[in-house]
Protein backbone atom coordinates (compact mmCIF):
# COMPACT_ATOMS: atom_id res chain seq x y z
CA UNK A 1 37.25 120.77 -18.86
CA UNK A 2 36.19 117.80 -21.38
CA UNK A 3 34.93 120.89 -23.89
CA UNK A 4 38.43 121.88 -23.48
CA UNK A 5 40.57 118.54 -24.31
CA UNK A 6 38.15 118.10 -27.19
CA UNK A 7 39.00 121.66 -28.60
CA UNK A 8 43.20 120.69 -27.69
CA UNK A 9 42.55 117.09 -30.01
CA UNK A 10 40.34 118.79 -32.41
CA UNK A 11 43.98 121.37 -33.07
CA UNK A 12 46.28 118.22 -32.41
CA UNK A 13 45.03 116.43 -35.39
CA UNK A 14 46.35 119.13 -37.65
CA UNK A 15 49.79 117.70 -37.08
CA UNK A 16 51.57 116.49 -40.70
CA UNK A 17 52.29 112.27 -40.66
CA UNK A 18 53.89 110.24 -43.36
CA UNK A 19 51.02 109.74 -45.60
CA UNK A 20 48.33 111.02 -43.73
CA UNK A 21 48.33 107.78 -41.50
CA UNK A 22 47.93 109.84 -38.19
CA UNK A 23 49.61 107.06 -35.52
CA UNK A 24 48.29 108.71 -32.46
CA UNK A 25 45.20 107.83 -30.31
CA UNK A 26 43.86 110.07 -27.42
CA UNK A 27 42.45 108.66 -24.50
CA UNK A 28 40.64 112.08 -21.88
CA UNK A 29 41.22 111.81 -18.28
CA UNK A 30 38.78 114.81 -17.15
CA UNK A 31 39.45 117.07 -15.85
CA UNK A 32 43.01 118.06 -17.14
CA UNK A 33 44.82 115.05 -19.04
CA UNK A 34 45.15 113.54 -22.37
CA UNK A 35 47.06 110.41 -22.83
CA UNK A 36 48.70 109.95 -26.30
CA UNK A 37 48.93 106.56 -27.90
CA UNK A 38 51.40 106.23 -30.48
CA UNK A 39 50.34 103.45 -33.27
CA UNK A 40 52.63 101.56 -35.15
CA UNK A 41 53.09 102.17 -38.72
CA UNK A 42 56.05 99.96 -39.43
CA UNK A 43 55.91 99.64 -43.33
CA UNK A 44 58.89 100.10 -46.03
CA UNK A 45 58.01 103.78 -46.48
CA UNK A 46 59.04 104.78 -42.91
CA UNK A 47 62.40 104.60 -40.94
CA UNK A 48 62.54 101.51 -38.65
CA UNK A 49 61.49 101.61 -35.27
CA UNK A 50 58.78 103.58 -35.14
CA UNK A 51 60.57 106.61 -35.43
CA UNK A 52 58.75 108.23 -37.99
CA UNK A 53 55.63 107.90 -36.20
CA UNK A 54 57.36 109.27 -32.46
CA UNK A 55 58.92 111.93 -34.77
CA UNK A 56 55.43 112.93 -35.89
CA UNK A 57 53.84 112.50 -32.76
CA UNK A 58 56.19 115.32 -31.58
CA UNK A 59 55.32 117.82 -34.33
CA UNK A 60 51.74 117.17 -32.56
CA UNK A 61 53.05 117.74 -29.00
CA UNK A 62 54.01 120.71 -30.72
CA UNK A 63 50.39 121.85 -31.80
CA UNK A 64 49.19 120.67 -28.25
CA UNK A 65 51.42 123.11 -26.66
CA UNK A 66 50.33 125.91 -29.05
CA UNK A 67 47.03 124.97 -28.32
CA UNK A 68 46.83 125.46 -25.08
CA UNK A 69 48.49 128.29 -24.55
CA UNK A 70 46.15 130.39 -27.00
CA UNK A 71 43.84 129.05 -24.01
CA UNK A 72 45.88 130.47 -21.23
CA UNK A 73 47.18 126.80 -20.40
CA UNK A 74 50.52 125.53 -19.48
CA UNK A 75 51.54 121.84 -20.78
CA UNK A 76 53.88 119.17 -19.21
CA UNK A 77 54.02 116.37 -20.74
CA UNK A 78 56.40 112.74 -19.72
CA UNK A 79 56.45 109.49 -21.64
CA UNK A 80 53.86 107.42 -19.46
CA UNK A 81 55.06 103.87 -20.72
CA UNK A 82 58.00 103.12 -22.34
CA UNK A 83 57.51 99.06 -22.25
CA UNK A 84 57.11 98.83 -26.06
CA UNK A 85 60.04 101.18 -27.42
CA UNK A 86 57.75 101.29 -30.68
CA UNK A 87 54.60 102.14 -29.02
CA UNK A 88 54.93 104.32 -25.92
CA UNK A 89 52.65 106.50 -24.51
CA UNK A 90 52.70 110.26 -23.88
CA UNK A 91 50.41 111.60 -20.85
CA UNK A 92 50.30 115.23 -21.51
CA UNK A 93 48.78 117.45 -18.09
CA UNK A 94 47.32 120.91 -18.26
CA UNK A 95 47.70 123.81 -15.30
CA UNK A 96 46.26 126.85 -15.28
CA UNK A 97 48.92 129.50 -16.30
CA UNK A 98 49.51 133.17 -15.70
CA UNK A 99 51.62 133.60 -18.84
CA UNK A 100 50.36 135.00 -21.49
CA UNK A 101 51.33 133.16 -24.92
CA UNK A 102 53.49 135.39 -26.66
CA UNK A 103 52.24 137.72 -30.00
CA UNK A 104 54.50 134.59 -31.88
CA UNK A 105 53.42 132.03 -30.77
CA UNK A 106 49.62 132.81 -31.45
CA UNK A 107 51.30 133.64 -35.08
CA UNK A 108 52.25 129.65 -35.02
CA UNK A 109 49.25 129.33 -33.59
CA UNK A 110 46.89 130.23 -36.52
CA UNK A 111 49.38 128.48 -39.04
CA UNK A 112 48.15 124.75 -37.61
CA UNK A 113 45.37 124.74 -40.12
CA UNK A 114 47.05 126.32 -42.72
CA UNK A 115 50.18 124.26 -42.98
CA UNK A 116 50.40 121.42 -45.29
CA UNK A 117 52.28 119.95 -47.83
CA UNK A 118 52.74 121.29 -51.77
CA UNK A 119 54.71 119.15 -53.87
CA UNK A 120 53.99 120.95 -57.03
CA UNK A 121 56.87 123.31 -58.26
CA UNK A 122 57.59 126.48 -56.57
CA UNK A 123 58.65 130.29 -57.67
CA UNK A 124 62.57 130.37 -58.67
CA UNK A 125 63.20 132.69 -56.23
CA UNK A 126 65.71 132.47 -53.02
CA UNK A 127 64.93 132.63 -49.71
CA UNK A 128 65.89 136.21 -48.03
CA UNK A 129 68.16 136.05 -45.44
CA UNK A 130 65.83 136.98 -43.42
CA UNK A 131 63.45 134.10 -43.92
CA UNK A 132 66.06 131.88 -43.31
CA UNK A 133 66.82 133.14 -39.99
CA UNK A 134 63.44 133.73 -39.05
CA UNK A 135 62.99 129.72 -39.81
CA UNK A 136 66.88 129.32 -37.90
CA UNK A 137 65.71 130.64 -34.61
CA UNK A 138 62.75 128.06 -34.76
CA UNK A 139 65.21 125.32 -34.57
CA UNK A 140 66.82 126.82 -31.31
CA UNK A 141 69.40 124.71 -30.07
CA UNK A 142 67.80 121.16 -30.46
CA UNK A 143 68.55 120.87 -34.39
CA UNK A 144 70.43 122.84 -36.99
CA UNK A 145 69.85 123.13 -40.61
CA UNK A 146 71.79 123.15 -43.62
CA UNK A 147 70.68 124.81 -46.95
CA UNK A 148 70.95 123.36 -50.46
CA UNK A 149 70.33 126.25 -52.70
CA UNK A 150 72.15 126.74 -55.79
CA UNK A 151 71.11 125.31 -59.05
CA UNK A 152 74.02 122.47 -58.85
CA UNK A 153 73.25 121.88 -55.48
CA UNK A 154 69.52 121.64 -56.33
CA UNK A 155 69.50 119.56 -59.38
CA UNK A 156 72.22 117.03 -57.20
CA UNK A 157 70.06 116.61 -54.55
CA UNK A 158 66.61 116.33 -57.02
CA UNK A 159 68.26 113.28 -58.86
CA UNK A 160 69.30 111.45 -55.47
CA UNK A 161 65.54 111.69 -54.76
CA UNK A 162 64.84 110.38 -58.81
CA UNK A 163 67.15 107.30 -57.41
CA UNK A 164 65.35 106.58 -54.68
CA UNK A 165 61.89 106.94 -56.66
CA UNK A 166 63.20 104.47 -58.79
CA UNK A 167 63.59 101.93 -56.11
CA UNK A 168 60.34 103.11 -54.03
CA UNK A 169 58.06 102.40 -57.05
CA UNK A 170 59.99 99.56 -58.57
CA UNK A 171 60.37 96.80 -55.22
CA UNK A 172 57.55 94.66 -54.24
CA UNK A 173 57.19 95.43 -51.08
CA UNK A 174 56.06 99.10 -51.34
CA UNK A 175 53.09 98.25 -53.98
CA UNK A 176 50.20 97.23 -51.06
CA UNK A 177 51.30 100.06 -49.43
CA UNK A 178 51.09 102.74 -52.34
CA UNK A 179 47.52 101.15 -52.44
CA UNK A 180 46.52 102.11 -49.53
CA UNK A 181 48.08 105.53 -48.91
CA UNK A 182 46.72 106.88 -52.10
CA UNK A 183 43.10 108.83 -52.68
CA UNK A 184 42.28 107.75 -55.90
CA UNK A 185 38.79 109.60 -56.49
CA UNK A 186 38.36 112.37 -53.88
CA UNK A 187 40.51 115.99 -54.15
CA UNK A 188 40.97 115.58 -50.11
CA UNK A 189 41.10 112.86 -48.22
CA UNK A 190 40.78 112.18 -44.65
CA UNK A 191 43.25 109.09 -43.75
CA UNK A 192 45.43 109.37 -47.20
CA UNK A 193 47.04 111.47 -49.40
CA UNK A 194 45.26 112.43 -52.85
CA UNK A 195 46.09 111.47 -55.52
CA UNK A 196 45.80 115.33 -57.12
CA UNK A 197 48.00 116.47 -54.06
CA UNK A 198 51.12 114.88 -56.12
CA UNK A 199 52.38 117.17 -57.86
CA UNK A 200 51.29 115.19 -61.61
CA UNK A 201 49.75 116.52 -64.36
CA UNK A 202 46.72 115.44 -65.88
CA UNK A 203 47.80 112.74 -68.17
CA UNK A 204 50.63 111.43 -65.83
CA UNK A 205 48.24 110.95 -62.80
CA UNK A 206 45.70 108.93 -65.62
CA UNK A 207 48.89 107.07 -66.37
CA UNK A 208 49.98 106.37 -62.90
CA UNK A 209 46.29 105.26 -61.96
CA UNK A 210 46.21 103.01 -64.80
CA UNK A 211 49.71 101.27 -63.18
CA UNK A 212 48.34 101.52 -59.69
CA UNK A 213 45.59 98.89 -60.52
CA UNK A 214 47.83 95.92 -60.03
CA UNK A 215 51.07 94.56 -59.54
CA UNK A 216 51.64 92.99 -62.77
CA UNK A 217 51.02 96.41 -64.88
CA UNK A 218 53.67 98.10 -62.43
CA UNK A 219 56.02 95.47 -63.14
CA UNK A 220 55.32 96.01 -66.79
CA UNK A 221 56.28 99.64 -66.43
CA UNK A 222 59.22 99.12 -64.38
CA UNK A 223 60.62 96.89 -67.52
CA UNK A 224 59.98 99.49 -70.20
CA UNK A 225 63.28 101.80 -70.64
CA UNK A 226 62.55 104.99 -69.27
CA UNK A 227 59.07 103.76 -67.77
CA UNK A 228 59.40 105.92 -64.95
CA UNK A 229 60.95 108.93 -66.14
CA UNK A 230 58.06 110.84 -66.94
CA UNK A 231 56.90 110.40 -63.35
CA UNK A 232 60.21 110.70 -61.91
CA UNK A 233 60.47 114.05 -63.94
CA UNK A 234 57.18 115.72 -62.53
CA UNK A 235 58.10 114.62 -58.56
CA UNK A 236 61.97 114.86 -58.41
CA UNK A 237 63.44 116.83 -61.36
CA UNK A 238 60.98 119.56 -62.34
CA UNK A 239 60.04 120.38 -58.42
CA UNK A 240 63.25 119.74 -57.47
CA UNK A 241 64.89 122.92 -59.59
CA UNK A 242 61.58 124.76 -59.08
CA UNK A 243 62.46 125.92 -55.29
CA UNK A 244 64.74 127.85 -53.51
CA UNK A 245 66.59 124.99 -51.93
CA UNK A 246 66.49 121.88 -49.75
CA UNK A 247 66.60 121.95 -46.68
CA UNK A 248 67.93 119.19 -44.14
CA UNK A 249 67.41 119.20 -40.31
CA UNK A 250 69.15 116.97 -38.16
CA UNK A 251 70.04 116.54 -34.49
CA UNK A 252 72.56 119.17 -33.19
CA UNK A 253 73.63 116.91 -30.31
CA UNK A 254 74.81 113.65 -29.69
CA UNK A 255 71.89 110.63 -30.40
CA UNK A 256 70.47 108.98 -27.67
CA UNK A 257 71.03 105.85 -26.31
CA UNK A 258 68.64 104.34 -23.79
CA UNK A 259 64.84 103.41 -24.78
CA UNK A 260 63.06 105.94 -22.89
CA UNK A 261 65.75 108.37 -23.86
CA UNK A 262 65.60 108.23 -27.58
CA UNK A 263 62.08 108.53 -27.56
CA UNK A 264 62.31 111.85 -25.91
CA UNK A 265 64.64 112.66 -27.99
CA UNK A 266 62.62 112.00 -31.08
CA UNK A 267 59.49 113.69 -29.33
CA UNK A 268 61.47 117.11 -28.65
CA UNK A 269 62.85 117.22 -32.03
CA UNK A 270 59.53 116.93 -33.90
CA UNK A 271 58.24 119.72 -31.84
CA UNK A 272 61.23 121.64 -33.07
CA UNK A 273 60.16 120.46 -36.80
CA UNK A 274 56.93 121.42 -36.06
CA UNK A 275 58.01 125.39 -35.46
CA UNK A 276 59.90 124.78 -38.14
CA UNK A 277 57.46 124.32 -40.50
CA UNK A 278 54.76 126.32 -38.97
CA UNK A 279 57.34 129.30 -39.05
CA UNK A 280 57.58 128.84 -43.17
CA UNK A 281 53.93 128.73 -43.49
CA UNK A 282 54.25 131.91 -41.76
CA UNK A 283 56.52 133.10 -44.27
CA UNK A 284 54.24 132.56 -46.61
CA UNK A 285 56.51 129.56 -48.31
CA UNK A 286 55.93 126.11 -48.71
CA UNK A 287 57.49 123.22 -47.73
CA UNK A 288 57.92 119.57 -49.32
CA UNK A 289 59.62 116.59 -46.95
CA UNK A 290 61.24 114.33 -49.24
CA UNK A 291 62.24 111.61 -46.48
CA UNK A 292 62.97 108.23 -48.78
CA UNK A 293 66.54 109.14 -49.01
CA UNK A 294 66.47 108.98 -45.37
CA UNK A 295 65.07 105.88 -45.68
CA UNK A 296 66.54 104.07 -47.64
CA UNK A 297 69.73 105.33 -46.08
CA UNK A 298 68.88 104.46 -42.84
CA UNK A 299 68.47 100.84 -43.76
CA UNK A 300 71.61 100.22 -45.68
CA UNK A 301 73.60 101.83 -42.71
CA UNK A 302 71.53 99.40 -40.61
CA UNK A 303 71.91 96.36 -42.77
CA UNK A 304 68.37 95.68 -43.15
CA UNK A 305 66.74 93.95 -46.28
CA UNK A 306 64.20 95.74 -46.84
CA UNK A 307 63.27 93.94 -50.05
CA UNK A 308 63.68 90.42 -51.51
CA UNK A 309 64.70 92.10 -54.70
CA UNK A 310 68.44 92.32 -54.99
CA UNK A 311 68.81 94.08 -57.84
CA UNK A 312 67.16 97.10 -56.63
CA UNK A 313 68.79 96.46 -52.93
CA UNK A 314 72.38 96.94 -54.11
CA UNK A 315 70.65 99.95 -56.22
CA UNK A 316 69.28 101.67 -52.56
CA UNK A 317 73.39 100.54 -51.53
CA UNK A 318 74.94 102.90 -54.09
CA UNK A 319 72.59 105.08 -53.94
CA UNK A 320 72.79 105.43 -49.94
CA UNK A 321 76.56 105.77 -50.42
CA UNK A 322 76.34 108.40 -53.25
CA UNK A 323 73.60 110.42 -50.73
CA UNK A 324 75.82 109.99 -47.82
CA UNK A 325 79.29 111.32 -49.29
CA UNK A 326 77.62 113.79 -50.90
CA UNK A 327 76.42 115.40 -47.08
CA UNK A 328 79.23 114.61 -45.61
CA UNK A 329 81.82 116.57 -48.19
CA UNK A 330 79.34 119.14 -48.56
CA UNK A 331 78.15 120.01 -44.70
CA UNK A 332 80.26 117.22 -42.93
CA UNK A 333 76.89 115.89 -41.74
CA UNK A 334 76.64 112.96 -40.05
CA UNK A 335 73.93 111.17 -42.08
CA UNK A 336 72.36 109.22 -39.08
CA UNK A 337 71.56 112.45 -37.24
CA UNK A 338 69.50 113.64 -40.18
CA UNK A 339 65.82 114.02 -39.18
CA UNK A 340 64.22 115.61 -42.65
CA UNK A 341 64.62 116.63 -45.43
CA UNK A 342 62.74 118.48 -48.41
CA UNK A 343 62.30 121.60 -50.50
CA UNK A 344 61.12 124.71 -49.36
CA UNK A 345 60.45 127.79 -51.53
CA UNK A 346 57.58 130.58 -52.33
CA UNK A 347 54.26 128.61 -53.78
CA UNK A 348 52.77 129.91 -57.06
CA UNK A 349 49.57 128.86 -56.07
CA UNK A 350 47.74 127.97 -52.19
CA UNK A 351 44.19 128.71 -52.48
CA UNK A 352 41.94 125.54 -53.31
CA UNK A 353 44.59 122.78 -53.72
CA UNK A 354 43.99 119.37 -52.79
CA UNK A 355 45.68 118.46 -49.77
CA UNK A 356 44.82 115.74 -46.71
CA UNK A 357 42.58 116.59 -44.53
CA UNK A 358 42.49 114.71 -40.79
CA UNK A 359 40.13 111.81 -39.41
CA UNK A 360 37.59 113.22 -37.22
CA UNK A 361 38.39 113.83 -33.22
CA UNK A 362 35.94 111.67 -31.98
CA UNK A 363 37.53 109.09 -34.45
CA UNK A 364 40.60 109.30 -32.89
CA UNK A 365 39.54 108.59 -29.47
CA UNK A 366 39.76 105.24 -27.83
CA UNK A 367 37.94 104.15 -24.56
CA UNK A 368 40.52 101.02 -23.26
CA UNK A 369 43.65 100.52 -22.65
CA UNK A 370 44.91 98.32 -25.55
């Protein structure tokens, strides 16, 4: 039974995570259970909370439950320890099961690999209406999604996302942290996202490694009129008209109140993302979250100060009220309910791009309790 949590983790770890950080840990019980430790990745990148990382830890739950299935399995899972709201931990139990995993689900199934994100620009072509309720029915009744897909709509929602590049790569507190997330040298990378997976072109990825070195020539940049623009152009505007829409997923129920409540919550809905996504892949389209709006957003409406830099804080404030009545005249969304965004659209290209890879399984055990 060991062989057989070993192959579950070694299909878990496919999961997507903001930046390739990964924040789960296993821990095998033999013979049948895997405890799931959720690691913090509080930084300015991610909502507050946690939630990112519990969102993403239920897009794995997701590929766990494939997983074992395609092994004849059945999976129940319940939130072990709820103590530290930020942190809890997930004890997931497999049973023998008579079912047999149906001919879609092993479809999903083989898309766990496969999946991943392309930020470079996509075919201008539409989705069918078929692919979009192919990728509807994933979403079942947990979350609903609403489609941004004419050329207005697109090029609206592409410069929100220029605004809230501007503020990402111009505040203080997100330069350490670009550091770290960002492969530099290698095409894949493990436990970060490469640099070549951005979307850039040659010369603007030598230019934005050049800035990366240190604080001071980012600062520099930041200063010069239009210092950002090219890069803003290659990651919001181009991509952002080269699609066939954005999409945005958000809850389709009320949110949760209590601890252990909105952690389930958050756990259920990134297993629907998780179909979600795998279902596109599927399709043979590619998909692009595009989650600082959120953000950024989410902080505002929470009245957190994210940065000591007030200039660009009352920026993310206009910004966040520009996003928000936009969604709300166009879909009536409640902004708060919003789970992801991105774009979505047919790839020009899949076969040898640079993309993150995943740590190893054995590096993702742990032996103790922490």
């Amino acid at each position: 039974m060991t062989d057989f949590l070993d192959f579950i983790i070694d299909d878990a770890r496919w999961a997507p995570s903001g930046h390739n950080t990964q924040p789960w840990r296993f821990k095998k019980i033999p013979p049948n259970i895997l405890d799931i430790y959720v690691q913090s990745e509080e930084n300015v990148l991610n909502l507050g909370d946690n939630e990112t990382a519990i969102l993403c830890v239920g897009m794995m739950l997701e590929n766990i439950i494939l997983s074992a299935n395609h092994k004849g399995k059945s999976v129940e899972w319940t939130i072990q320890d709820s103590t530290d709201a930020k942190k809890p931990v997930i004890r997931v139990k497999f049973m023998d099961s008579l079912d047999i995993a149906s001919s879609e689900d092993n479809r999903l199934y083989q898309r766990i690999r496969t999946r991943s994100v392309d930020r470079r620009s996509y075919k201008y072509k539409p989705l069918s209406n078929e692919d979009k309720k192919a990728l509807e029915k994933a979403l079942g009744s947990t979350l609903k999604v609403d489609w941004f897909e004419s050329l207005k709509e697109r090029y609206s929602m592409a410069r929100l996302a220029m605004g809230a590049t501007h503020i990402r790569l111009s505040i203080k507190e997100t330069f350490s942290v670009h550091q770290e997330v960002v492969e530099w040298q290698k095409k894949d990378s493990a436990d970060k996202i490469p640099a070549h997976s951005l979307g850039l072109d040659p010369l603007t990825l030598m230019i934005s490694k050049f800035f990366s070195k240190s604080r001071k020539r980012q600062e520099f940049i930041n200063k010069v009129p239009g210092g950002l623009f090219l890069y803003q152009w290659e990651t919001d505007i181009c991509p952002g008209i080269a699609c066939a829409g954005y999409f945005m997923l958000s809850l389709s129920c009320p949110i949760a109140v209590g601890k252990a409540e909105k952690i389930s919550q958050l756990l259920e809905a990134g297993m629907v993302v998780q179909k979600f996504w795998l279902t596109a892949d599927l399709l043979g389209l590619a998909l692009s979250p595009n989650h600082m709006l959120l953000v950024f957003s989410d902080y505002i409406r929470k009245e957190i100060e994210f940065t000591k830099d007030t200039h660009e804080l009352e920026n993310a404030k206009k910004l966040s009220q520009r996003f928000e009545a936009y969604i709300r005249k166009k879909f009536n969304l409640q902004p708060e309910k919003v789970l992801l965004m991105g774009r979505v659209g047919s790839p020009r290209e899949r076969r040898g791009l640079p993309r993150s890879i995943r740590l190893s399984a054995e590096n993702l055990l742990i032996t103790e309790m922490r």
